[in-house]
PDB file of N, CA and C in Angstrom:
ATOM      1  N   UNK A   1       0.845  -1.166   0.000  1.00  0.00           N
ATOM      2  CA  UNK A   1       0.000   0.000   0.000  1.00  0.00           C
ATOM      3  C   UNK A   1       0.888   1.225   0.000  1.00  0.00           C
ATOM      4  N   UNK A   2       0.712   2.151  -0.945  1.00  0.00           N
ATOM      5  CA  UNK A   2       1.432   3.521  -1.142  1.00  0.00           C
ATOM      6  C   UNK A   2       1.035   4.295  -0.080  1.00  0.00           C
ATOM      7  N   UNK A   3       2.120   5.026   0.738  1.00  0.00           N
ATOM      8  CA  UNK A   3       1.583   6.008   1.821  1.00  0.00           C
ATOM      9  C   UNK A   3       1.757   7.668   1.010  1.00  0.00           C
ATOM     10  N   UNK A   4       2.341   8.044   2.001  1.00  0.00           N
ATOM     11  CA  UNK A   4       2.029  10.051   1.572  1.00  0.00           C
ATOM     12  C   UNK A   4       3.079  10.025   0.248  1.00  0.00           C
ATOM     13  N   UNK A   5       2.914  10.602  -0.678  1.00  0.00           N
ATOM     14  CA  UNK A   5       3.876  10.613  -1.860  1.00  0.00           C
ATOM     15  C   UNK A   5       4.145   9.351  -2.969  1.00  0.00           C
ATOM     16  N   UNK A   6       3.432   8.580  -2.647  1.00  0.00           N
ATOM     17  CA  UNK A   6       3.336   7.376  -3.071  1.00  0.00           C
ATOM     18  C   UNK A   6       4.596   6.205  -2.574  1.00  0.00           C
ATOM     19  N   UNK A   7       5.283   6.644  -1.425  1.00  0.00           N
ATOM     20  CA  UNK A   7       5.944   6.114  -0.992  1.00  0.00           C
ATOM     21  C   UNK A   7       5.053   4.772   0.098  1.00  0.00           C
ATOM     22  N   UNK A   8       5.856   3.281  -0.315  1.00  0.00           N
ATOM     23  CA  UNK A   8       5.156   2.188   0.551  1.00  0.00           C
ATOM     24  C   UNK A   8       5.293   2.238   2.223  1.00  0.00           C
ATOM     25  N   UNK A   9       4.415   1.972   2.556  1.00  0.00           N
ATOM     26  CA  UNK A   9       4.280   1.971   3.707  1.00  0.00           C
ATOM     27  C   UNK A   9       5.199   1.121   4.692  1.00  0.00           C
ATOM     28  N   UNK A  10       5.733   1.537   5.911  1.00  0.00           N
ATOM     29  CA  UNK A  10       6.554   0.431   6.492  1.00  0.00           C
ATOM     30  C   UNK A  10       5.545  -0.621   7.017  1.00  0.00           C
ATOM     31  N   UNK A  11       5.974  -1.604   7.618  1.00  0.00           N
ATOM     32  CA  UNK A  11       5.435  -2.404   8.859  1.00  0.00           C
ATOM     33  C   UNK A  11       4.909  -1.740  10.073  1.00  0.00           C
ATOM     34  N   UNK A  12       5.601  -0.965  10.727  1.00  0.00           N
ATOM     35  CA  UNK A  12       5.304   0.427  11.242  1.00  0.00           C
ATOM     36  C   UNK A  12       4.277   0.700  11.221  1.00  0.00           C
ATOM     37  N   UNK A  13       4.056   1.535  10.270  1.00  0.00           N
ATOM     38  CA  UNK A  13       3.180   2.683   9.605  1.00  0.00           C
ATOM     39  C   UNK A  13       2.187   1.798   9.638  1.00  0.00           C
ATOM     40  N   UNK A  14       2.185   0.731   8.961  1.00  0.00           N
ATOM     41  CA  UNK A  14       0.892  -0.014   8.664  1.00  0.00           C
ATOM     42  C   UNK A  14       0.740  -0.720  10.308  1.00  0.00           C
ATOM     43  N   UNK A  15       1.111  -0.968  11.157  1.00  0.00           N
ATOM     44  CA  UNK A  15       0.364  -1.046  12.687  1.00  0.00           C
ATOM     45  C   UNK A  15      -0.015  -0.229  13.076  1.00  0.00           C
ATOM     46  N   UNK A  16       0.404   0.995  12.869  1.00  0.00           N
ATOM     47  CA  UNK A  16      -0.261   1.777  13.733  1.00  0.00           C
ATOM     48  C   UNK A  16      -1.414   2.516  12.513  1.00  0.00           C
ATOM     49  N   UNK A  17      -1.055   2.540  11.775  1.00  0.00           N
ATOM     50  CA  UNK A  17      -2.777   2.213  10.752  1.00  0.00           C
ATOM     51  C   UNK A  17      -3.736   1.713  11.339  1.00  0.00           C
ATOM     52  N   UNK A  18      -3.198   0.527  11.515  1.00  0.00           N
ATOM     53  CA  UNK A  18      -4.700  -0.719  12.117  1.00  0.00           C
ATOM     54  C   UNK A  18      -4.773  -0.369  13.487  1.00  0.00           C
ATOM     55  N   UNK A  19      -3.885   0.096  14.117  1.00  0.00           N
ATOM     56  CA  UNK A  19      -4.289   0.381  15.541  1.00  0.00           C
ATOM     57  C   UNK A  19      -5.191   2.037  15.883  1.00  0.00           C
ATOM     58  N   UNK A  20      -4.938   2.477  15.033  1.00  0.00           N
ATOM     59  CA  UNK A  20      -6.023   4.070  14.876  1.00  0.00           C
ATOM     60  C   UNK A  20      -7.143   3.642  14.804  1.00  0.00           C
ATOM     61  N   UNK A  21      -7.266   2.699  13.262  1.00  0.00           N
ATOM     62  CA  UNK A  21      -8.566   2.065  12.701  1.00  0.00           C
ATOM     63  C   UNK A  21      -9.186   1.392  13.785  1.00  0.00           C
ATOM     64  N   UNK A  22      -8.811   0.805  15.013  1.00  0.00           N
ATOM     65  CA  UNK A  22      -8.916   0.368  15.856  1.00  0.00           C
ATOM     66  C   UNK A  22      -9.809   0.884  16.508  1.00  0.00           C
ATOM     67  N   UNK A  23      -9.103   1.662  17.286  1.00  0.00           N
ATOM     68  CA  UNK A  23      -9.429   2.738  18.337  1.00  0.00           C
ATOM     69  C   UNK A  23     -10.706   3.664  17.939  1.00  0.00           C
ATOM     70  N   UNK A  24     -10.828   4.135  16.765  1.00  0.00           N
ATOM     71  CA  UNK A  24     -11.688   4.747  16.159  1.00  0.00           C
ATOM     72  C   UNK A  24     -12.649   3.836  16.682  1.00  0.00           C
ATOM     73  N   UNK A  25     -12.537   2.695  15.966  1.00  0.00           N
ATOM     74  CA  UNK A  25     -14.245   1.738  15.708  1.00  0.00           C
ATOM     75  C   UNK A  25     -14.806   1.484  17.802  1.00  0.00           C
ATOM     76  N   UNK A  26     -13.412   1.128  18.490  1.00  0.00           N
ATOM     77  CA  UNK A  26     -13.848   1.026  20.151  1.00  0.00           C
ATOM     78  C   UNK A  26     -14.419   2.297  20.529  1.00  0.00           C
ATOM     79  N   UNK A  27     -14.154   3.250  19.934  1.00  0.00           N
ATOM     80  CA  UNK A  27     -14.662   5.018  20.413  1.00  0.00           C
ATOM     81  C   UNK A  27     -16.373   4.715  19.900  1.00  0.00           C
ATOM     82  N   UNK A  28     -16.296   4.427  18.571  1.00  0.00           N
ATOM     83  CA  UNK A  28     -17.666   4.787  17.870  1.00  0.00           C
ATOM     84  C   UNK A  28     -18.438   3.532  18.411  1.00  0.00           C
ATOM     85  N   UNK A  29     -18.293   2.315  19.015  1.00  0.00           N
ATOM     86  CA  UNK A  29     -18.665   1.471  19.751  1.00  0.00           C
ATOM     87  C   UNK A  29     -19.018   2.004  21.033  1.00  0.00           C
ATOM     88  N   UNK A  30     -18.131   2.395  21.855  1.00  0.00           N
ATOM     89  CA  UNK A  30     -18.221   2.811  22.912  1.00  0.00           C
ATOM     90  C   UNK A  30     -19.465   3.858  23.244  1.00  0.00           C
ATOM     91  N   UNK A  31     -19.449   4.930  22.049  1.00  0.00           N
ATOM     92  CA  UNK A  31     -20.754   6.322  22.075  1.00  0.00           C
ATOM     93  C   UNK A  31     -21.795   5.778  21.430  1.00  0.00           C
ATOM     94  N   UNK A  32     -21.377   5.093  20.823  1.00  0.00           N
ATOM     95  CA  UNK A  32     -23.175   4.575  20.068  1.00  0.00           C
ATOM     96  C   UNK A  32     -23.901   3.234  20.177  1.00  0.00           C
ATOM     97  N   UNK A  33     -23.307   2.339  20.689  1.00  0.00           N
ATOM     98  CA  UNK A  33     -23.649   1.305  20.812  1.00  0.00           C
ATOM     99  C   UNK A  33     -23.426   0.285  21.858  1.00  0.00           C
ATOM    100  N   UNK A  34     -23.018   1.119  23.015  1.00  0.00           N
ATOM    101  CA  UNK A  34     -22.405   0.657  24.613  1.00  0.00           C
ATOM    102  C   UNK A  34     -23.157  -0.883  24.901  1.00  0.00           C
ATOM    103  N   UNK A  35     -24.356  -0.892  23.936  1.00  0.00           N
ATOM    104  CA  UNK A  35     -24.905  -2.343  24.656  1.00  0.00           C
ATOM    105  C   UNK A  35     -24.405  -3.570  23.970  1.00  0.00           C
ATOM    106  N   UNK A  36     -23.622  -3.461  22.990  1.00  0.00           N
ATOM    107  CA  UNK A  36     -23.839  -4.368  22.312  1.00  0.00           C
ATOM    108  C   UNK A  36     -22.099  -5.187  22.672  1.00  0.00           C
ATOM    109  N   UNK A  37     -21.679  -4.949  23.121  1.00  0.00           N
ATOM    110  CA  UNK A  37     -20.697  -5.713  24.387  1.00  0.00           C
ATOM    111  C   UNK A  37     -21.190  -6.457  25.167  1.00  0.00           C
ATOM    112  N   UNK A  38     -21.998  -6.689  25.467  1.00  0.00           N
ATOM    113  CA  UNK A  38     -23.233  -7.105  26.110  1.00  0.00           C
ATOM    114  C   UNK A  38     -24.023  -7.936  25.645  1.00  0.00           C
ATOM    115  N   UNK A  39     -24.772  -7.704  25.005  1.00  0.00           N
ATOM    116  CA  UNK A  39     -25.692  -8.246  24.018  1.00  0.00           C
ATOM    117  C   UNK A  39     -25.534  -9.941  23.513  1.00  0.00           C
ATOM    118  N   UNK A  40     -23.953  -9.309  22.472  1.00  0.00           N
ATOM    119  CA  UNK A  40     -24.128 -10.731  22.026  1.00  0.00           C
ATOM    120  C   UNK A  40     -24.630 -11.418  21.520  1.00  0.00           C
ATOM    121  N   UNK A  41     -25.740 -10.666  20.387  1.00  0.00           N
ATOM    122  CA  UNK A  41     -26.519 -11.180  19.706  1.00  0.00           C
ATOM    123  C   UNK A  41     -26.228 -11.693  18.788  1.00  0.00           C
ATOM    124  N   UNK A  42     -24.574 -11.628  18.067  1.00  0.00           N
ATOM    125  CA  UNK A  42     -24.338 -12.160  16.910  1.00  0.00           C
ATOM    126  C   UNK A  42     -24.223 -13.793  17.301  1.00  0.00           C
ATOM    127  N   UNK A  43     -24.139 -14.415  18.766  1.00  0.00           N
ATOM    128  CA  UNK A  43     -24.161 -15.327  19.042  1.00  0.00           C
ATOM    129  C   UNK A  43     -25.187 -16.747  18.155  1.00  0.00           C
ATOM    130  N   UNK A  44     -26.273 -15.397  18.415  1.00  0.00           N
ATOM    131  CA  UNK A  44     -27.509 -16.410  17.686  1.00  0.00           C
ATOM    132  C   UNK A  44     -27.488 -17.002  16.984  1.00  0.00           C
ATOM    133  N   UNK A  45     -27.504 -17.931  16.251  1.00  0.00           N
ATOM    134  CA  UNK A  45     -27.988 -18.790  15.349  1.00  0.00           C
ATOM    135  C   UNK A  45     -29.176 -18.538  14.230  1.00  0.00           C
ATOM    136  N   UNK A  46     -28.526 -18.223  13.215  1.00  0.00           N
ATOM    137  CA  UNK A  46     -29.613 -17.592  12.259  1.00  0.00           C
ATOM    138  C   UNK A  46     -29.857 -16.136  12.315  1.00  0.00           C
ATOM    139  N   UNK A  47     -29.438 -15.202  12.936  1.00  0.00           N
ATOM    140  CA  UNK A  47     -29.454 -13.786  13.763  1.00  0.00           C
ATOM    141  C   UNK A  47     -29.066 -12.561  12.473  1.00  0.00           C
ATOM    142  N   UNK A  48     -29.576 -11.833  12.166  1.00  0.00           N
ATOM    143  CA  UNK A  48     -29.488 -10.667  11.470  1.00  0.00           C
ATOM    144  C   UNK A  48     -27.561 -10.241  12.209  1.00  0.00           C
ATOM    145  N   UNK A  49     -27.548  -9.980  13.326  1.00  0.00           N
ATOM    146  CA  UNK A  49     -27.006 -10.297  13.831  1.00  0.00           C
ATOM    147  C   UNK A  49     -25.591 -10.823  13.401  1.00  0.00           C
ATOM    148  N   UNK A  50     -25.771 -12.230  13.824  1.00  0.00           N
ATOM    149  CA  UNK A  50     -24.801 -12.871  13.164  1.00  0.00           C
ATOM    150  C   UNK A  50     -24.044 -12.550  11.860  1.00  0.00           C
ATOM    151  N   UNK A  51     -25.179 -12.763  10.375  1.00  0.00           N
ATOM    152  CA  UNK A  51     -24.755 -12.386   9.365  1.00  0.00           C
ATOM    153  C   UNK A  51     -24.097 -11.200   9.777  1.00  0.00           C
ATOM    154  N   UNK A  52     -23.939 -10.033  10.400  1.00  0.00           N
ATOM    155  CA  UNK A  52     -23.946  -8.639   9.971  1.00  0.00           C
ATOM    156  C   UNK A  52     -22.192  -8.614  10.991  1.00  0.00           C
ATOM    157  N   UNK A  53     -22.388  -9.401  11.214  1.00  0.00           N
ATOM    158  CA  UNK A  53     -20.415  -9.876  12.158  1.00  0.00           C
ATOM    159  C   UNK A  53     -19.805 -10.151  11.568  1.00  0.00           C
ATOM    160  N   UNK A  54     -20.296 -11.241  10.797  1.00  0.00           N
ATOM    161  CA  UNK A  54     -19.407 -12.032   9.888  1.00  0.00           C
ATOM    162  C   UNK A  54     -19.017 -10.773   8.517  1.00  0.00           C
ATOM    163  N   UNK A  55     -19.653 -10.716   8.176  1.00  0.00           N
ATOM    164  CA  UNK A  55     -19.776  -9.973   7.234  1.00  0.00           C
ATOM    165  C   UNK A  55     -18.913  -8.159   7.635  1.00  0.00           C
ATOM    166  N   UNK A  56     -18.910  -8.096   8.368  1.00  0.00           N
ATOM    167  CA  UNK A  56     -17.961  -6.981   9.173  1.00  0.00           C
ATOM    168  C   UNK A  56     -16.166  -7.912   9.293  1.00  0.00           C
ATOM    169  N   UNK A  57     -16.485  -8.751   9.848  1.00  0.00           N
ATOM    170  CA  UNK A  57     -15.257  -9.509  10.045  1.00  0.00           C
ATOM    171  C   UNK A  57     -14.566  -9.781   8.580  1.00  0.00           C
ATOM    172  N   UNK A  58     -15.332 -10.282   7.517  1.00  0.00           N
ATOM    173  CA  UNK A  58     -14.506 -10.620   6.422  1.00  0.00           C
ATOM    174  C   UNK A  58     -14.270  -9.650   5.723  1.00  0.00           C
ATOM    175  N   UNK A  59     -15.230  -8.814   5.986  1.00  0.00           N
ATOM    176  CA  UNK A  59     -14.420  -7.374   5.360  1.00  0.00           C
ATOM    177  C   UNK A  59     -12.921  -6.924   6.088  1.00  0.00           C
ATOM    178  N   UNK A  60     -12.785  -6.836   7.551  1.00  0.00           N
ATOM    179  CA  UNK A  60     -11.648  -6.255   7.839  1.00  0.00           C
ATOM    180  C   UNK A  60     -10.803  -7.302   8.163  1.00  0.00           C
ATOM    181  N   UNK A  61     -10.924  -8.290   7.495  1.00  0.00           N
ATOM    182  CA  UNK A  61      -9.790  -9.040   7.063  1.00  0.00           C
ATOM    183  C   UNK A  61      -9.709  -9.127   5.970  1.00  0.00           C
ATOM    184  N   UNK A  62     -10.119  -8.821   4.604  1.00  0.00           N
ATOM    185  CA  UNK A  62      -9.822  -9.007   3.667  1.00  0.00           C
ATOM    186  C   UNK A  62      -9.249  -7.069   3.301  1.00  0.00           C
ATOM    187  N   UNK A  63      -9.227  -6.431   4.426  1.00  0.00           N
ATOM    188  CA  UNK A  63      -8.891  -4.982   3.933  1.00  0.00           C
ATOM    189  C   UNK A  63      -7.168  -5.157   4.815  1.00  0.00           C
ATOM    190  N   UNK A  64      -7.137  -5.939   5.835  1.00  0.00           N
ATOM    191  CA  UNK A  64      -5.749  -6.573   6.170  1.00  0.00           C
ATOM    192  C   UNK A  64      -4.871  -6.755   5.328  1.00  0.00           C
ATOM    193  N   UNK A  65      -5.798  -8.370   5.214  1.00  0.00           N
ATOM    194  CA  UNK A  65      -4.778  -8.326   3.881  1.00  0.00           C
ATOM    195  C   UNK A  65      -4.237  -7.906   2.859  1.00  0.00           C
ATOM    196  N   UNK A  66      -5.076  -7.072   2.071  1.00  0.00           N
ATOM    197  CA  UNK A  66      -4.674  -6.189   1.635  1.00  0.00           C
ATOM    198  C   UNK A  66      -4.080  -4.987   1.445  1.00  0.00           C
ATOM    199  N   UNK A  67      -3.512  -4.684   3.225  1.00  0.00           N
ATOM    200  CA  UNK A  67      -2.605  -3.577   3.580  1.00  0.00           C
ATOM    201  C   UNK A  67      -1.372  -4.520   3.733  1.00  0.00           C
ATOM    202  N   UNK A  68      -1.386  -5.939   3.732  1.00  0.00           N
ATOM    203  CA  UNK A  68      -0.176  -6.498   4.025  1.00  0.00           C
ATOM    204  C   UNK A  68       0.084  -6.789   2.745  1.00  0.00           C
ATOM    205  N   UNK A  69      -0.428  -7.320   1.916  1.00  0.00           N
ATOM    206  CA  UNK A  69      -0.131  -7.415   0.349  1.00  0.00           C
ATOM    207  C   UNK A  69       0.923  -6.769   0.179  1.00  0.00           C
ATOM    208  N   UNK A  70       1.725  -7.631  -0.456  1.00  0.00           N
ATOM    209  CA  UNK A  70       3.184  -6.931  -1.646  1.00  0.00           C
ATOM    210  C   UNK A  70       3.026  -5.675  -2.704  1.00  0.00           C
ATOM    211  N   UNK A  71       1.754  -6.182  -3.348  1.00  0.00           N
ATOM    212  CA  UNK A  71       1.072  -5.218  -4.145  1.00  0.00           C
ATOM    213  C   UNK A  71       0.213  -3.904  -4.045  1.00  0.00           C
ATOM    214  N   UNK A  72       0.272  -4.509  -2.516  1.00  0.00           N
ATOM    215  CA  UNK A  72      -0.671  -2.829  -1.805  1.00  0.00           C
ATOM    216  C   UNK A  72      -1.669  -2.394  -2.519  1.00  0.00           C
ATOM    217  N   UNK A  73      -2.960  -3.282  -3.186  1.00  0.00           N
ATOM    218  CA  UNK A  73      -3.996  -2.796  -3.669  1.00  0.00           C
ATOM    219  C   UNK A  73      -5.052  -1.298  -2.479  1.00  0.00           C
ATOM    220  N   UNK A  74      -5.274  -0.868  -2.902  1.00  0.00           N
ATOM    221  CA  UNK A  74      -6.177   0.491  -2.566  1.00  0.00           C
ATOM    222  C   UNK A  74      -7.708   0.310  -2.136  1.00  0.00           C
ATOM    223  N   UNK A  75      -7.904  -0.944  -2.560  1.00  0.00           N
ATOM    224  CA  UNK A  75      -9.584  -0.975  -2.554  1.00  0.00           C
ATOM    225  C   UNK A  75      -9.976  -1.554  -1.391  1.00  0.00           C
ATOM    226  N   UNK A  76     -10.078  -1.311  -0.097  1.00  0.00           N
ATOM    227  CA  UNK A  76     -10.254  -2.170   1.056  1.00  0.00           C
ATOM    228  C   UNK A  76     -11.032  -0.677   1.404  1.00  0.00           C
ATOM    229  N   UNK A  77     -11.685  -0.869   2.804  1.00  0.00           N
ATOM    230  CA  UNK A  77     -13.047  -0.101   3.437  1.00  0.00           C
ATOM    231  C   UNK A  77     -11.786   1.192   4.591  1.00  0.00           C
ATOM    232  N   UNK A  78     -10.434   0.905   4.376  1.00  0.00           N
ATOM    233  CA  UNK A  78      -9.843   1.821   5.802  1.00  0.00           C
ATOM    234  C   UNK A  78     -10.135   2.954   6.235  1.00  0.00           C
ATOM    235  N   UNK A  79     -11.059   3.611   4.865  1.00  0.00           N
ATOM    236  CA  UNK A  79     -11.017   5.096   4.870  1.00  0.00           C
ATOM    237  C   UNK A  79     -12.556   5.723   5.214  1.00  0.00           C
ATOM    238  N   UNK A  80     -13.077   4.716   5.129  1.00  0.00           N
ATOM    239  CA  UNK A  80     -14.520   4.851   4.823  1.00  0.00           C
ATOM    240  C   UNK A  80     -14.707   5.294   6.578  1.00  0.00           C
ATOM    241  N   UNK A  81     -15.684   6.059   6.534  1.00  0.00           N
ATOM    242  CA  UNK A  81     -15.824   6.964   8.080  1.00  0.00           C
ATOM    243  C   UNK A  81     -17.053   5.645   8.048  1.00  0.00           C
ATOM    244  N   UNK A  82     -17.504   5.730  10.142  1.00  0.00           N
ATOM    245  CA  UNK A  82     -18.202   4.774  10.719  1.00  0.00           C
ATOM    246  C   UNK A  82     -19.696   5.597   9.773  1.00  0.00           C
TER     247      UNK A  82
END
């Protein structure tokens, strides 16, 4: 993945990428959705829920991988505001 100038990103750079991206999503968790730490509804079986985890999850692993990629493709969700 190209950083500022089109220069690649270190190992570095790209942790503490994912660790912002991080922190962001525990903040916007934390103010908007405090119950759902709790909840646990993706637990369910068959659960709107569920699908909507998984489906969160394979996205930010497939936007991983793609910051770890050799090729540093661009098209992953990192930028996209909550």
């Amino acid at each position: 993945m190209a950083g500022v100038g089109g220069r690649r990103m270190s190992h570095r750079e790209k942790m503490a990428l994912l660790e912002r991206r991080r922190n962001a999503i525990q903040e916007w968790l934390e103010d908007e959705a405090p119950h759902a730490a709790l909840d646990q509804k993706h637990l369910d079986a068959a659960s709107p829920e569920r699908a909507y985890w998984h489906h969160g999850y394979q996205a930010a692993l497939t936007d991983i991988l793609e910051l770890l990629s050799p090729v540093g493709r661009i098209s992953g969700s990192a930028d996209i505001p909550n």
